[in-house]
Protein backbone atom coordinates (compact mmCIF):
# COMPACT_ATOMS: atom_id res chain seq x y z
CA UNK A 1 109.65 116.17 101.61
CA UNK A 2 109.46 115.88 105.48
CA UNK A 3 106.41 117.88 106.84
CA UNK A 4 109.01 120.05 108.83
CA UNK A 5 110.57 121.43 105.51
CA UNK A 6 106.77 122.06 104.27
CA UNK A 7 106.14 124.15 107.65
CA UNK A 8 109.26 125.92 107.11
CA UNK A 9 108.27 126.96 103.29
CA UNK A 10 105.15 127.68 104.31
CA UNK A 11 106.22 130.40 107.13
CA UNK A 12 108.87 131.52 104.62
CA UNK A 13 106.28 132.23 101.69
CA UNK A 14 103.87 133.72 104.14
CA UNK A 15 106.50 136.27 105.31
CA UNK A 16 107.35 137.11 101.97
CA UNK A 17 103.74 137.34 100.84
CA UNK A 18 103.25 139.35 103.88
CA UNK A 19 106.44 141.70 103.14
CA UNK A 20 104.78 142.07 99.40
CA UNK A 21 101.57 143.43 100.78
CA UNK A 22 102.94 146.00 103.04
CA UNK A 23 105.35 146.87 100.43
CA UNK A 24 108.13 145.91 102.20
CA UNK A 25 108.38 148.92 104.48
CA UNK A 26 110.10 148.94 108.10
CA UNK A 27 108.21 149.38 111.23
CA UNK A 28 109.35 153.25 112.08
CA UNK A 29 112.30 154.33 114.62
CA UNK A 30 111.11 154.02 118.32
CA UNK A 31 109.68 156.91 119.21
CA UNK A 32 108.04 158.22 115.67
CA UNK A 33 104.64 157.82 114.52
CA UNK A 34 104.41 155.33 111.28
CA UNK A 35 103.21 157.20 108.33
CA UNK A 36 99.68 158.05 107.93
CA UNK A 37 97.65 156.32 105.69
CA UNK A 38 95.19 157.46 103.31
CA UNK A 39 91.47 157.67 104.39
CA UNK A 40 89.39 155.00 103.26
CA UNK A 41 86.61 155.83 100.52
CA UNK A 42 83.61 155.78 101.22
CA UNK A 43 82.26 152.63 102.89
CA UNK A 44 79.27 150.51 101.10
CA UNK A 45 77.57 147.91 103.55
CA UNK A 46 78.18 144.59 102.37
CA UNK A 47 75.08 143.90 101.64
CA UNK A 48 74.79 146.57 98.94
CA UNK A 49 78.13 145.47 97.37
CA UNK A 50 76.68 142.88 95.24
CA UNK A 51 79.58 142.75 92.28
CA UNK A 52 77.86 142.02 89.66
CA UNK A 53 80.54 140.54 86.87
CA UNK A 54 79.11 140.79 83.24
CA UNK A 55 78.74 144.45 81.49
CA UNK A 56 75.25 143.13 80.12
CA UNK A 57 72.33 145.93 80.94
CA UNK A 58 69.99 143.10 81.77
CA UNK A 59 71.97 141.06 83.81
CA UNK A 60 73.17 144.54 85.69
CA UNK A 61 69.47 144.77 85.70
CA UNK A 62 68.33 141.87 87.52
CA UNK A 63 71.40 142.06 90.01
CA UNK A 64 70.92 145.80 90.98
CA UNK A 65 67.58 146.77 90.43
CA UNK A 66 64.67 143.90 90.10
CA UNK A 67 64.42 143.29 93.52
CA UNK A 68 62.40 146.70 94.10
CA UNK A 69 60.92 147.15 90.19
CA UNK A 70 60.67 144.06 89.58
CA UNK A 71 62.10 141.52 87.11
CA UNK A 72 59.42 142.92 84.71
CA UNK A 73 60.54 146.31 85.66
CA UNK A 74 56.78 146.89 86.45
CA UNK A 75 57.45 148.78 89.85
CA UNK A 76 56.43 144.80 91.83
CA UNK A 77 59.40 143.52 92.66
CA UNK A 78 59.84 141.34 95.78
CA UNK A 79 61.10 144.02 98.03
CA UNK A 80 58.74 146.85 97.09
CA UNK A 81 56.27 146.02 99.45
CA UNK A 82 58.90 147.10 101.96
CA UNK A 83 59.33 150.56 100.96
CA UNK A 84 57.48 153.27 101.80
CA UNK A 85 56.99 154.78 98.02
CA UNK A 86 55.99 152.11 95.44
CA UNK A 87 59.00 152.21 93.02
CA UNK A 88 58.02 153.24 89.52
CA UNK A 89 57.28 151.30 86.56
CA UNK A 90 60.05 151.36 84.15
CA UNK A 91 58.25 150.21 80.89
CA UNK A 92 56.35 153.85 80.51
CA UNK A 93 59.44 156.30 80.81
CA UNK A 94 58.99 156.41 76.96
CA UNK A 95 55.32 157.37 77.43
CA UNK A 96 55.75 159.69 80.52
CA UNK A 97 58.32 162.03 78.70
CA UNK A 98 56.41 162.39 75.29
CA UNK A 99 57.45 159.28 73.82
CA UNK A 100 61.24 159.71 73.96
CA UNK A 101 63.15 157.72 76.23
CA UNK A 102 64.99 160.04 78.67
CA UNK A 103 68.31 158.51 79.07
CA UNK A 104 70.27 161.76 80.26
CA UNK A 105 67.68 161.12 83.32
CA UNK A 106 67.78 157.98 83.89
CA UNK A 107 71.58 157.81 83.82
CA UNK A 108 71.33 160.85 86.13
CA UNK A 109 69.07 158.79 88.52
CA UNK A 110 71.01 155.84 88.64
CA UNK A 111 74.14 157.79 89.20
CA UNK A 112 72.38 159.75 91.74
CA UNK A 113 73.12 162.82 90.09
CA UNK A 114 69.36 163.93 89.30
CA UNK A 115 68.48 167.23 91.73
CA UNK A 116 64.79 166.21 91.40
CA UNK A 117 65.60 162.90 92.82
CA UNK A 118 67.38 164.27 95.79
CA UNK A 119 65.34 167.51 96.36
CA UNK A 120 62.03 165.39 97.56
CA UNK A 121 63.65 164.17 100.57
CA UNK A 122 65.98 160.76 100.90
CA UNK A 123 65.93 157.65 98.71
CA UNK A 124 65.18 154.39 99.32
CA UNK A 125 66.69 153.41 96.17
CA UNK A 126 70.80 153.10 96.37
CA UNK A 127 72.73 154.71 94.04
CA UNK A 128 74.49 152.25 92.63
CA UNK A 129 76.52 154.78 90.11
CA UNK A 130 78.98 155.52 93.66
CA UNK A 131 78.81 151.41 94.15
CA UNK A 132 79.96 151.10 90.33
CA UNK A 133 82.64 153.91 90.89
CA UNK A 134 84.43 151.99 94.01
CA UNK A 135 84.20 147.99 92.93
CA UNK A 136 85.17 149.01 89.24
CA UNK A 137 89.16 148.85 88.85
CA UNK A 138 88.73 151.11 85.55
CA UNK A 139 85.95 154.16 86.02
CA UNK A 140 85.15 153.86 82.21
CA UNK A 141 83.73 150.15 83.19
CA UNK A 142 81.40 152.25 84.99
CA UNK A 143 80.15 154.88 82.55
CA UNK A 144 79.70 151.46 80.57
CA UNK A 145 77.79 149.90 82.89
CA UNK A 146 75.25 152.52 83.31
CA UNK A 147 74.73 152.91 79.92
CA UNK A 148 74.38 149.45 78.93
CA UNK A 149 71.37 149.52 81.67
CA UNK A 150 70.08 152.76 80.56
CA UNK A 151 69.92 150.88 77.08
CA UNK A 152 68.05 147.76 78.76
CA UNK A 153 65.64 150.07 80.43
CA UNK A 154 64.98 152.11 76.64
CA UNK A 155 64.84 148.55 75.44
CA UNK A 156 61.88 147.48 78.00
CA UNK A 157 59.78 150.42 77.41
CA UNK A 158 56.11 149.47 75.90
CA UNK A 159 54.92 150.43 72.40
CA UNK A 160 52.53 152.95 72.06
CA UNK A 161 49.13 150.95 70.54
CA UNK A 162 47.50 152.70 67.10
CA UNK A 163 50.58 154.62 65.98
């Protein structure tokens, strides 16, 4: 193959590519606005779009939520220092709500659905049930996702000693 016919596949399988992105639509009539486009959803800084690939509630753990409670969920992780309200610690949910693990609140909480949450003012924490939502091709990976860490979070909580 000369490196001319390479060039010349290359600018033909970029068009084409190209043509199957757009969908193969014409430019509109002169004169006449093209079609307009759907809004964008809601835009996540980059730096809060960490995809985090397995379904695991401890490795969804570590990627979304250790940095600020720690990777002993103790309330110490690295960037806690850094916010201006300590973030809790999430071995004594159990113990703080009568010995029952609250997971219909702490699924609300992650998806940002709890009123408490949001009547005391803003969070510091992100929401990461809206991240899930727009990086997830399939919404049920994301009901999946938060419960598999609402299941590592019952799973961290400490025993009560004498009982």
């Amino acid at each position: 193959m000369t490196n001319r016919f390479r060039i010349a596949s290359l600018v033909v399988l970029s068009g084409l590519g190209l043509w199957a992105v757009l969908g193969g639509q014409q430019p509109p009539p002169p004169g006449q606005l093209p079609p307009q486009q759907q809004p964008p959803q809601i835009q996540v800084p980059p730096e809060q779009m960490r995809r985090v690939e397995s379904l695991k509630g401890e490795v969804l753990y570590v990627g979304y939520c250790a940095s600020c409670h720690g990777r002993d969920g103790k309330g110490q992780g690295p960037a806690s220092p850094a916010l201006k309200i300590r973030p809790p610690d999430l071995t004594t949910l159990s113990q703080r709500h009568g010995g029952k693990f609250p997971r219909d609140l702490v699924e609300k909480v992650i998806l940002g659905e709890d009123p408490v949450a949001i009547a005391h003012g803003s969070r510091e924490m992100p929401i990461w049930g809206p991240i899930f939502g727009q990086i997830e091709w399939d919404q049920d990976l994301r009901a999946v996702r938060v419960r598999n860490l609402s299941d590592y979070l019952e799973s961290i909580q400490q025993k009560r000693i004498g009982r």
